[in-house]
Protein backbone atom coordinates (compact mmCIF):
# COMPACT_ATOMS: atom_id res chain seq x y z
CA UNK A 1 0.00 0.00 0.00
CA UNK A 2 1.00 3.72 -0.89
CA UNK A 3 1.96 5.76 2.27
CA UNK A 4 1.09 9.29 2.39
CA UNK A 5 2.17 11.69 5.22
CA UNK A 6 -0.74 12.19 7.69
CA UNK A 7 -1.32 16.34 8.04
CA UNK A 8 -4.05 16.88 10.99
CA UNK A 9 -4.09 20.60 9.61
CA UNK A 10 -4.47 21.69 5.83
CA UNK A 11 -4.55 24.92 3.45
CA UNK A 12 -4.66 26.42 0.50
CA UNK A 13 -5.16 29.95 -1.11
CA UNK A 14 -7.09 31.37 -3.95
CA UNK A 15 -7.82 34.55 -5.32
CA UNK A 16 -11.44 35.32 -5.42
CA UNK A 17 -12.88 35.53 -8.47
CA UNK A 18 -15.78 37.45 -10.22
CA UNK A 19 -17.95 34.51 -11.20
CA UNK A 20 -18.77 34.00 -7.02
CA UNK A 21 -19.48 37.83 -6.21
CA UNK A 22 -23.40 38.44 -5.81
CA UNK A 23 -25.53 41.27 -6.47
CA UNK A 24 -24.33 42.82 -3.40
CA UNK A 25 -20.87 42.79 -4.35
CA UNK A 26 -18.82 40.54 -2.22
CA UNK A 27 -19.03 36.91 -2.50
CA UNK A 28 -21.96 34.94 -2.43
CA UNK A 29 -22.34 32.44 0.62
CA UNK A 30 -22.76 29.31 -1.47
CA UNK A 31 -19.49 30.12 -2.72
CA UNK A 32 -18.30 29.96 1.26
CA UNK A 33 -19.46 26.32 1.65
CA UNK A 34 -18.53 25.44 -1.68
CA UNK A 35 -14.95 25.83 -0.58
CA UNK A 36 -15.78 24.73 2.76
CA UNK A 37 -16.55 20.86 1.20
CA UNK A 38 -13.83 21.34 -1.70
CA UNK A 39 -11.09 22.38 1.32
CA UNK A 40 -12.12 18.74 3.34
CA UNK A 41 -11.98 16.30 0.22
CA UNK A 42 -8.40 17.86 -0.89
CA UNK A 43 -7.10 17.31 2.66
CA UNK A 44 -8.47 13.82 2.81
CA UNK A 45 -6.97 13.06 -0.68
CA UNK A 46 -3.52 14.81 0.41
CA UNK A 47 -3.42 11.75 3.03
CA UNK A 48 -5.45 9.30 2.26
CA UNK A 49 -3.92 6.05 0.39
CA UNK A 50 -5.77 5.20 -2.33
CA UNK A 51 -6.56 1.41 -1.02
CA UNK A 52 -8.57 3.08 2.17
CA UNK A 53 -10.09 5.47 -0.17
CA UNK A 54 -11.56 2.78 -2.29
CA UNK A 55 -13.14 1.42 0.53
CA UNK A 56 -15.02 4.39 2.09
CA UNK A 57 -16.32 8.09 1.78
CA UNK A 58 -17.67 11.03 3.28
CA UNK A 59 -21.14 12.63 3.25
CA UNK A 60 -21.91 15.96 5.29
CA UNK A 61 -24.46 15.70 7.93
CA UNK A 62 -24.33 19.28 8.97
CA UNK A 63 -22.73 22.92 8.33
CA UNK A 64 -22.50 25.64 10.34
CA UNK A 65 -21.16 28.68 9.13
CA UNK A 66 -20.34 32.39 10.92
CA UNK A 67 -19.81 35.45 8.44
CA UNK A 68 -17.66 37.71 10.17
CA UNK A 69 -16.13 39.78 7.24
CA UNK A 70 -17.38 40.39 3.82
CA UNK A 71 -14.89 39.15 1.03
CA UNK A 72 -14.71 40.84 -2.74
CA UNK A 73 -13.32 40.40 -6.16
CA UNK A 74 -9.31 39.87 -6.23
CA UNK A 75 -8.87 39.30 -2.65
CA UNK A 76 -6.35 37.04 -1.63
CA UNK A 77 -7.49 34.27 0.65
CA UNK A 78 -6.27 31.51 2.48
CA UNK A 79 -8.44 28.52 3.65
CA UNK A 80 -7.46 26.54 6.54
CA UNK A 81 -8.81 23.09 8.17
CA UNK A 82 -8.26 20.70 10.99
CA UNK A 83 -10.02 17.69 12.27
CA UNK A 84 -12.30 17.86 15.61
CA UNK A 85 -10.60 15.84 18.06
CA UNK A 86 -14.10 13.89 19.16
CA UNK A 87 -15.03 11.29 16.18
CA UNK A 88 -17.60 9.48 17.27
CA UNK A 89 -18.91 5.97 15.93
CA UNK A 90 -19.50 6.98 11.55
CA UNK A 91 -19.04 10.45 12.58
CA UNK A 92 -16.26 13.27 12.72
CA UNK A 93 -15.88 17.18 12.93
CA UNK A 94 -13.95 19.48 11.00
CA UNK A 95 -13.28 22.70 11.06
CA UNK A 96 -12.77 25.25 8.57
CA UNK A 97 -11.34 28.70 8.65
CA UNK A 98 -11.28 31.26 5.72
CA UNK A 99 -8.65 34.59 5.84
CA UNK A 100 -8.85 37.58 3.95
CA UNK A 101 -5.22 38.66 4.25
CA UNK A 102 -4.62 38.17 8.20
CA UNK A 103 -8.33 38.56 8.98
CA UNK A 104 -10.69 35.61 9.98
CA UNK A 105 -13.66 36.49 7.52
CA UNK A 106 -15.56 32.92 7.95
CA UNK A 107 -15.28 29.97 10.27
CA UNK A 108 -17.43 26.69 9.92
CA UNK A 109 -17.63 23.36 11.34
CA UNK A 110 -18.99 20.88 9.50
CA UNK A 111 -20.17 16.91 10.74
CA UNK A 112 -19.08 14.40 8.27
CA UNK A 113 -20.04 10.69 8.41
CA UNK A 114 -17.95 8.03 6.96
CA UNK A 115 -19.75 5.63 4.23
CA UNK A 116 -18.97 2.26 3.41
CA UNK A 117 -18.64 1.98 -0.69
CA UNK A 118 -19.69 -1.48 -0.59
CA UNK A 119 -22.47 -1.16 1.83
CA UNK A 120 -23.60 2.58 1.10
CA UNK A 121 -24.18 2.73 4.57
CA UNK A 122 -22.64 4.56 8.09
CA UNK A 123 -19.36 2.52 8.89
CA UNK A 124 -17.41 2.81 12.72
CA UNK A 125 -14.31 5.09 12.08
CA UNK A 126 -11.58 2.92 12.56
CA UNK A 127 -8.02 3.24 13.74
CA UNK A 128 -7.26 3.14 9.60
CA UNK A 129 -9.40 6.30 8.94
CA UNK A 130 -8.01 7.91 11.97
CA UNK A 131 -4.81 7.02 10.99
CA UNK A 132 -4.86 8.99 7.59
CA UNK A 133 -4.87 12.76 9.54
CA UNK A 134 -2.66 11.49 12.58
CA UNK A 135 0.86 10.96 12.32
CA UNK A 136 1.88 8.22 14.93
């Protein structure tokens, strides 16, 4: 099997574009949770090995999101995410924070609960799945 690094925290930046700016100007909060889910299945696929991915996946049971500061065409942001600490039978936290420059603008958490492919249904997070976001 593959190894990958395990990274409990992960981020990226982007530049916002105009194609997620509403009417009001800034950008549109679909566009917030868009890159909430997009940030969580690039950090699992930064660590996961492909053999564990084939065997499971990840639906979202719940968001929540705070808007703190507004964000706007050509700002430069940087996304961040960590794992909860408390994962619980199928299910696990994550949180997600998004920066303009040095400035927290949103922060989410978001519930997640790990699917078997074979099954389609709610499988125990094992020491395997933990394994893939905590280095040992």
């Amino acid at each position: 099997m593959e190894k990958k690094t395990p990274v409990t925290h992960y981020q990226k930046a982007l530049i916002v574009g105009p194609e997620v700016i509403d009417r009001l100007g800034h950008v549109n909060n679909v566009a917030y949770l868009q890159w909430v889910q997009e940030i969580a299945g690039e950090h699992w696929y930064h660590c996961v090995p492909q053999a564990v991915d084939e065997l499971v996946y990840w639906v979202v049971l719940h968001h929540s999101i705070s808007y703190r500061k507004p964000c706007f065409v050509h700002d430069h942001l940087t996304i961040k995410t960590a794992i909860a600490d408390d994962e619980s039978g199928p299910k696990w936290g994550r949180h997600v924070w998004i920066y303009r420059e040095d400035h927290l603008a949103v922060e989410a958490f978001t519930t997640w609960c790990l699917m078997d492919r074979k099954t389609n249904r709610p499988r125990r997070i094992s020491g395997e799945i933990t394994d893939v976001f905590r280095p040992r």
